[in-house]
Protein backbone atom coordinates (compact mmCIF):
# COMPACT_ATOMS: atom_id res chain seq x y z
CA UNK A 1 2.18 -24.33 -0.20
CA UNK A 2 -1.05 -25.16 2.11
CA UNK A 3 -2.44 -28.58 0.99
CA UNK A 4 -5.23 -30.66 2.47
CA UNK A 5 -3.14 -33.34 3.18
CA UNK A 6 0.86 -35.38 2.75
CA UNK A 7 1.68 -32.63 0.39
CA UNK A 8 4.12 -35.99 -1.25
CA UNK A 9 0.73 -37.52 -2.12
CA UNK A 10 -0.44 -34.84 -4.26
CA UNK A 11 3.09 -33.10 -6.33
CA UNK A 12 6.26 -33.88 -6.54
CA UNK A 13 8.72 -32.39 -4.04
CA UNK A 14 12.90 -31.64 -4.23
CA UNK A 15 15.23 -29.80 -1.99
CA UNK A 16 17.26 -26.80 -2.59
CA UNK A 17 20.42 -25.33 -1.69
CA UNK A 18 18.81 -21.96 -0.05
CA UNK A 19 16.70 -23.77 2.08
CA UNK A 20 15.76 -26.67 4.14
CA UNK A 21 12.13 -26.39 3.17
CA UNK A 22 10.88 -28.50 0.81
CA UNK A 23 10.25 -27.14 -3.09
CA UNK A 24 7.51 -27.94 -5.65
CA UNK A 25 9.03 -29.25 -9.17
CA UNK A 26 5.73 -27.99 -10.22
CA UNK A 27 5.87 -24.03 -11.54
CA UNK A 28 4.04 -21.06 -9.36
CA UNK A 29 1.64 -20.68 -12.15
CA UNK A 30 0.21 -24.13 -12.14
CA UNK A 31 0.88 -25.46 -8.52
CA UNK A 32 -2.84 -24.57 -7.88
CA UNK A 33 -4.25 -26.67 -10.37
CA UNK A 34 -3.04 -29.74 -8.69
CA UNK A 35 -5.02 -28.52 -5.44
CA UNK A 36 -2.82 -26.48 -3.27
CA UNK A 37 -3.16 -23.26 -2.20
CA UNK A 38 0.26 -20.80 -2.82
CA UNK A 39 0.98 -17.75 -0.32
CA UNK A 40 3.29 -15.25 0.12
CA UNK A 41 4.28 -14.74 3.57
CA UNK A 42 6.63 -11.77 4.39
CA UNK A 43 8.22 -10.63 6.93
CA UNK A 44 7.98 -6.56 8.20
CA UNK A 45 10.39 -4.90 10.37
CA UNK A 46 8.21 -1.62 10.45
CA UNK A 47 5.78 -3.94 12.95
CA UNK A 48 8.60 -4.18 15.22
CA UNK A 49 9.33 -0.52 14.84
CA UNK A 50 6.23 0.28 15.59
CA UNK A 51 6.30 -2.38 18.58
CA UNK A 52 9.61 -0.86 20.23
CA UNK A 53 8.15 2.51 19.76
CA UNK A 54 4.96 1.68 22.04
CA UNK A 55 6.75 0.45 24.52
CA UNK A 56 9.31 3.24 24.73
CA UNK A 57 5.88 5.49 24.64
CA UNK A 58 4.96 3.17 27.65
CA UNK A 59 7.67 3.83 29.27
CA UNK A 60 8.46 7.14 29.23
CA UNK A 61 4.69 8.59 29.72
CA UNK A 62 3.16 6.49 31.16
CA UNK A 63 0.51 5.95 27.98
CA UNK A 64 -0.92 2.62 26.28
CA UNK A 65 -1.33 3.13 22.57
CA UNK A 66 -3.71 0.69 21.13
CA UNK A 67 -2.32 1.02 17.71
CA UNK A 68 -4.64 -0.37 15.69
CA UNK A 69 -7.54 1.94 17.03
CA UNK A 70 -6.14 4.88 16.55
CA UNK A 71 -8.26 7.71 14.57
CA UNK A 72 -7.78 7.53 11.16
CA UNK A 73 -9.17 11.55 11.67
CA UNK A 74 -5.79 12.65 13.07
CA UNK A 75 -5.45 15.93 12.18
CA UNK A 76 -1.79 16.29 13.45
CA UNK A 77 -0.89 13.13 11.36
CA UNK A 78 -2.39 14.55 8.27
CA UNK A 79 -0.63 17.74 8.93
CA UNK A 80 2.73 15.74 8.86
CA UNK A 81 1.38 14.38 5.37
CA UNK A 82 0.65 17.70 4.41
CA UNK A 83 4.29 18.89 4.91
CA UNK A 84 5.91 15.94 3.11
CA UNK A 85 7.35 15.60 6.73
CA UNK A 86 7.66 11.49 5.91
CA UNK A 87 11.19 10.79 6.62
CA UNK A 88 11.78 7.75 8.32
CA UNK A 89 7.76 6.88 8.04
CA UNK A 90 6.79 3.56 6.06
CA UNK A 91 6.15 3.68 2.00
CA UNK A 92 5.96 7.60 2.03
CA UNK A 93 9.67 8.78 2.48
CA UNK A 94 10.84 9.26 -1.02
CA UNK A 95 11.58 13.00 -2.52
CA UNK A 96 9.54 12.25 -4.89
CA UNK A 97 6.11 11.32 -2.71
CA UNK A 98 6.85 14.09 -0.33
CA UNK A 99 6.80 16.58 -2.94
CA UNK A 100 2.98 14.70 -4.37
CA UNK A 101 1.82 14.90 -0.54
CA UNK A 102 2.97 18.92 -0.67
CA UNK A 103 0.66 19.38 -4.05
CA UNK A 104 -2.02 16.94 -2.47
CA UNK A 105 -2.16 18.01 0.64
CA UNK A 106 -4.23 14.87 1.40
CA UNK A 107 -7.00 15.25 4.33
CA UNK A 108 -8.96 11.49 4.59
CA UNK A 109 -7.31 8.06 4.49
CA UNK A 110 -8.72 6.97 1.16
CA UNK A 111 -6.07 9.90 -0.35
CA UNK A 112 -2.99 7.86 1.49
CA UNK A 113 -4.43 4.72 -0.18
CA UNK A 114 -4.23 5.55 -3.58
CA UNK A 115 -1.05 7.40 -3.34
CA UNK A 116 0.32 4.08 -2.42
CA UNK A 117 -1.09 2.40 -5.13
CA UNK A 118 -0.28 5.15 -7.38
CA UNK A 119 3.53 5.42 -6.96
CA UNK A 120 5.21 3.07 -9.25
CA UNK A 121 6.21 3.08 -13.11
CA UNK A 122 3.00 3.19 -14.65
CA UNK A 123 -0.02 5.34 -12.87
CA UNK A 124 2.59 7.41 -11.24
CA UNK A 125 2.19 9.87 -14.41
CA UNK A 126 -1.50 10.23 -13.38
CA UNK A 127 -0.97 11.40 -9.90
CA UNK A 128 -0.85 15.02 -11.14
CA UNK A 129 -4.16 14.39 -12.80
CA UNK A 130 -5.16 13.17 -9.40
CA UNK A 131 -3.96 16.07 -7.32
CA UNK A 132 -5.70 18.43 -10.07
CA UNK A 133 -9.18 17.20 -9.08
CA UNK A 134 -9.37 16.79 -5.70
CA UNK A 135 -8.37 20.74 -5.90
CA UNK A 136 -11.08 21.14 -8.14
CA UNK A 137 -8.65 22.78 -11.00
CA UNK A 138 -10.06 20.23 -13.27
CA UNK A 139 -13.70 18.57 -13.99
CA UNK A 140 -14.13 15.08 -12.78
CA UNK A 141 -15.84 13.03 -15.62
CA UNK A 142 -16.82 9.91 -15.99
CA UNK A 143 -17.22 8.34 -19.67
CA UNK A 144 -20.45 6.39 -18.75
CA UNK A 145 -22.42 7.73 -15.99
CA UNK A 146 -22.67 4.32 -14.18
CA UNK A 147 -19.45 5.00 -13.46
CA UNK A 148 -19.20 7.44 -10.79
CA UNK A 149 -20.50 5.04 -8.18
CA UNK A 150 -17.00 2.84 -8.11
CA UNK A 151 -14.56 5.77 -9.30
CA UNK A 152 -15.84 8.94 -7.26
CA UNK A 153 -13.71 8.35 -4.14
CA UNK A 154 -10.80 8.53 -6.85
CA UNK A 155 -11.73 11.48 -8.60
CA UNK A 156 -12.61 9.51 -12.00
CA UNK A 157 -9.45 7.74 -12.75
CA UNK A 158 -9.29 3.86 -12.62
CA UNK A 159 -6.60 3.13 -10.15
CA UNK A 160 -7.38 -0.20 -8.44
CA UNK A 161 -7.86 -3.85 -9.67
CA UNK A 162 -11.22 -4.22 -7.27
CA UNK A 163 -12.94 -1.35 -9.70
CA UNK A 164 -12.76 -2.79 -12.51
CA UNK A 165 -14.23 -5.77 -10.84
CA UNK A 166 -16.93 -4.00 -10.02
CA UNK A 167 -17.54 -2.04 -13.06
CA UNK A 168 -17.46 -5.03 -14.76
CA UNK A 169 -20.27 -6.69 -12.74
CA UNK A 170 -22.24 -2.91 -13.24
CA UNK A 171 -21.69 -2.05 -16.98
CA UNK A 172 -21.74 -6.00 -18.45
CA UNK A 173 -23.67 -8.21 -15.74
CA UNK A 174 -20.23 -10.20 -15.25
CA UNK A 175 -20.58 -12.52 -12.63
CA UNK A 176 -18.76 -12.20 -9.47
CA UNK A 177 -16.59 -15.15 -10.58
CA UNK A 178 -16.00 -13.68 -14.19
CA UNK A 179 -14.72 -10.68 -12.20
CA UNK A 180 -12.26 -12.40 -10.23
CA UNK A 181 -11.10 -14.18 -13.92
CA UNK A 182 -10.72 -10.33 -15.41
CA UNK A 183 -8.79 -9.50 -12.28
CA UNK A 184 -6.62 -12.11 -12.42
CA UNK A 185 -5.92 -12.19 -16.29
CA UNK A 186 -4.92 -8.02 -16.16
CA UNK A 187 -2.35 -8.54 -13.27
CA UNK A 188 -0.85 -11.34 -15.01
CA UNK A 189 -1.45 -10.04 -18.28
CA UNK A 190 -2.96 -12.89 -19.58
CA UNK A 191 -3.49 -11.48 -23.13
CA UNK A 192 -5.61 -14.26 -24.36
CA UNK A 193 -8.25 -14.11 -21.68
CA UNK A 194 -8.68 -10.53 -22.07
CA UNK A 195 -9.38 -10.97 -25.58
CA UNK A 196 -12.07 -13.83 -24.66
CA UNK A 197 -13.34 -11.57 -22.09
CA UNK A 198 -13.54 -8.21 -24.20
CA UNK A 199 -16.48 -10.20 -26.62
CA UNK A 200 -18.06 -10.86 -23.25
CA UNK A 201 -18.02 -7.35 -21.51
CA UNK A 202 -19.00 -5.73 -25.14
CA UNK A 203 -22.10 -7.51 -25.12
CA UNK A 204 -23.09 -7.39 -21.74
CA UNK A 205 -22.61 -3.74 -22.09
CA UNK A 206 -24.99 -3.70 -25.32
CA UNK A 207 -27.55 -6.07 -23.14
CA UNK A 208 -27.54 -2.68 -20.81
CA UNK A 209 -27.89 -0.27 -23.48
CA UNK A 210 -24.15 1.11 -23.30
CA UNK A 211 -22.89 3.32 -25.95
CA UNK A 212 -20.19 0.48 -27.66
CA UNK A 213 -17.94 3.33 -29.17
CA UNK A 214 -17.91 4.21 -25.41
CA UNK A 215 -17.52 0.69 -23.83
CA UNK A 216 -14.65 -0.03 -26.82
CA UNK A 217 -12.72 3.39 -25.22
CA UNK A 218 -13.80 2.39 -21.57
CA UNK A 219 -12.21 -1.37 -22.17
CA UNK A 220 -9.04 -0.25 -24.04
CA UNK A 221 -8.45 2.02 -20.74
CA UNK A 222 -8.37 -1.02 -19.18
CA UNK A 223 -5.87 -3.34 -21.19
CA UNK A 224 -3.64 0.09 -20.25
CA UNK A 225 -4.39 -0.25 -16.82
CA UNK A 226 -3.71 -3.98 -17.14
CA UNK A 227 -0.11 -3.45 -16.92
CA UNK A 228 0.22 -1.79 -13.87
CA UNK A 229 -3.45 -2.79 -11.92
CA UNK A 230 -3.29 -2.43 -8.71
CA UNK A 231 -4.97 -4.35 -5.65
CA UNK A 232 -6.81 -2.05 -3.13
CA UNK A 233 -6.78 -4.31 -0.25
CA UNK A 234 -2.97 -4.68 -0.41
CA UNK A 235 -2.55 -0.44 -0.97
CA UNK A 236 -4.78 -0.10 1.97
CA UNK A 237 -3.20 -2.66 4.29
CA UNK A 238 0.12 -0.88 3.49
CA UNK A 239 -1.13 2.50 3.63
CA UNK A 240 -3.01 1.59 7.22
CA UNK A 241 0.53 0.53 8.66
CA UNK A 242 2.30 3.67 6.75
CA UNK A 243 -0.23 5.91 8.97
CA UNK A 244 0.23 4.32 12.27
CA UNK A 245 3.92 5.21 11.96
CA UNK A 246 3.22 8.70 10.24
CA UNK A 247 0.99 9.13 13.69
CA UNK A 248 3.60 8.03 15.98
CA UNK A 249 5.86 10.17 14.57
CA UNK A 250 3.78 13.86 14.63
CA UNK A 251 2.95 12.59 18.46
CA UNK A 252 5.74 10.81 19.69
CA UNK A 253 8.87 12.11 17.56
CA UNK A 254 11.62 10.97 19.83
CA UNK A 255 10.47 7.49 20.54
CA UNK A 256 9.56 6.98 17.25
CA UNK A 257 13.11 7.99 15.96
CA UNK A 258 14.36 6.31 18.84
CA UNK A 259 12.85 3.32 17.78
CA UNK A 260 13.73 3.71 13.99
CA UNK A 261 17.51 3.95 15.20
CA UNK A 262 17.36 1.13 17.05
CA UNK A 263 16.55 -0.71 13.95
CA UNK A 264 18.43 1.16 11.44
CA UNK A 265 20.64 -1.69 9.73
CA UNK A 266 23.44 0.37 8.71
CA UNK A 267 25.36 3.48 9.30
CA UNK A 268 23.69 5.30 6.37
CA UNK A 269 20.38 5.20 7.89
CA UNK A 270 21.82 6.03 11.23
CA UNK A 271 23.21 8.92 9.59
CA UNK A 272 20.42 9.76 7.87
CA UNK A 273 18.18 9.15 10.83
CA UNK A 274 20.09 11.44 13.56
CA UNK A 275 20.28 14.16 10.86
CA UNK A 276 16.45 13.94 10.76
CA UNK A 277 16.16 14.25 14.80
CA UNK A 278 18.30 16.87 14.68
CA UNK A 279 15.82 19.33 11.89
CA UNK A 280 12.78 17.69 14.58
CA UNK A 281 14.44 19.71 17.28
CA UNK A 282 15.75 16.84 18.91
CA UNK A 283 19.03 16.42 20.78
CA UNK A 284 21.37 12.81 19.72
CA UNK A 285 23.24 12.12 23.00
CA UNK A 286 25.81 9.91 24.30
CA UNK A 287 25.51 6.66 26.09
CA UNK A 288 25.80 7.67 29.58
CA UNK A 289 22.05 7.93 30.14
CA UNK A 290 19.05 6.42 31.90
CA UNK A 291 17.17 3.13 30.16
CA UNK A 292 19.66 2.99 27.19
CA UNK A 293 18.75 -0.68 24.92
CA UNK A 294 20.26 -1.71 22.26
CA UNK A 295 22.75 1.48 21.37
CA UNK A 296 19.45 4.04 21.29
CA UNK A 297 17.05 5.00 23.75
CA UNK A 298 14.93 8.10 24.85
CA UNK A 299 15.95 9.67 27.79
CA UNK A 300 13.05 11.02 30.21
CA UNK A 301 13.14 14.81 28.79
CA UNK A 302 11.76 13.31 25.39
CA UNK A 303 15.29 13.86 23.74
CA UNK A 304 16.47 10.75 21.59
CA UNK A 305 19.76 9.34 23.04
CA UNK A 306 22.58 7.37 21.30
């Protein structure tokens, strides 16, 4: 909780037994209205992954990665997409997305970002729908033709929470701010506001000469979507990390799995991870080498040691 001054002054506070912090009495739903601000702060260990891997990279070539201005063009990364090759790479290492990125065969960014939003109970059933059009085996339509503008880059199906914020501002002259309440009342599935909100979006769409038969199909799409909405920004900023690692991998395999080991947790994902060095072509060694740290290391030949 952020607050603008003695958060004691403005809610009342309690302790807990997991943690030394402080805890509103107030619930996460309301805590706002007494004006705070709520965040989520997490923690990542594939930015430390990423971290180690650099400066074994460093190390053993010689080479400075800046990682965050790397091309987002790669084609040797997208290759590694292309193959399902994802193993030990960040939000793309299930069976089940390797065998979408095989079908997808995705070539630009903006295909990694809604794959990421698209994988989970819910829109996951419209991924094949998805891989269908970008291979042109079926039309792309739109049901109004204002559309296209917000839903072309995703071949015509709704998949993030920041188009229908849009489309709402296009199709029913919503305000930014009535936007922002639609947003907010689908990802929380605030079934009351939608309802308020439908009268709204019905007219404005009638005030811009909409078909309504249309419009009434167009918003019960999105009460669907509603339960499963995702947010772009968030898909991206996880997708942009899931690519710097897919990158380091296709360029820098044993450091990378080097790295990955060193962080592995548990003896499954050791396991797993020296069976995947050893399809890569690369050799798992014993101790008795050069720059060992931390039980792992990459030995000047390129071949990951243990």
């Amino acid at each position: 909780i952020i607050a603008p001054y003695d958060l004691t002054d403005i809610i009342p506070v309690a302790t807990s037994k997991e943690s030394t912090l402080l805890v509103t009495q107030y619930d996460g739903r309301v805590i706002e209205d007494a004006g705070v601000i709520k965040m989520d702060f997490l923690g990542l260990k594939t930015l430390t992954i990423i971290k180690d891997a650099l400066r074994l990279i460093k190390q053993n070539h010689d080479v400075h990665i800046d990682i965050d201005y790397i091309s987002l063009e790669d084609q040797k990364t997208f290759e590694l997409y292309q193959r399902g090759d994802t193993n030990g790479t960040f939000q793309f290492e299930s069976d089940g997305m390797q065998m979408y990125l095989r079908e997808l065969k995705p070539d630009k960014f903006e295909d990694l970002i809604a794959m990421n939003a698209l994988y989970r109970p819910g829109p996951i059933e419209y991924i094949p729908k998805f891989i269908s059009r970008k291979h042109g085996r079926e039309q792309v339509s739109y049901d109004l033709a204002d559309m296209q503008e917000y839903l072309e880059e995703t071949y015509g199906i709704t998949v993030y929470q920041e188009q229908v914020m849009l489309l709402s501002q296009k199709l029913a002259n919503f305000s930014k701010g009535d936007a922002d309440v639609l947003r907010k009342a689908m990802g929380k599935k605030q079934l009351e506001v939608l309802n308020k909100m439908k009268a709204q979006f019905m007219d404005g769409c009638k005030d811009n000469g909409h078909d309504l038969k249309v419009a009434e199909k167009v918003w019960t799409d999105w009460e669907a979507f509603a339960q499963y909405a995702f947010n772009k920004s968030h898909s991206t900023c996880y997708a942009y990390v899931a690519y710097q690692t897919a990158y380091l991998k296709a360029h820098y395999p044993a450091e990378y799995m080097a790295a990955l080991l060193n962080h592995a947790g548990s003896i499954d994902k050791i396991t797993f991870f020296m069976e995947e060095c050893k399809r890569m072509g690369l050799k798992v060694l014993g101790p008795d080498i050069n720059e060992s740290q931390n039980g792992f290391a990459v030995n000047e030949k390129g071949e990951t040691a243990l």
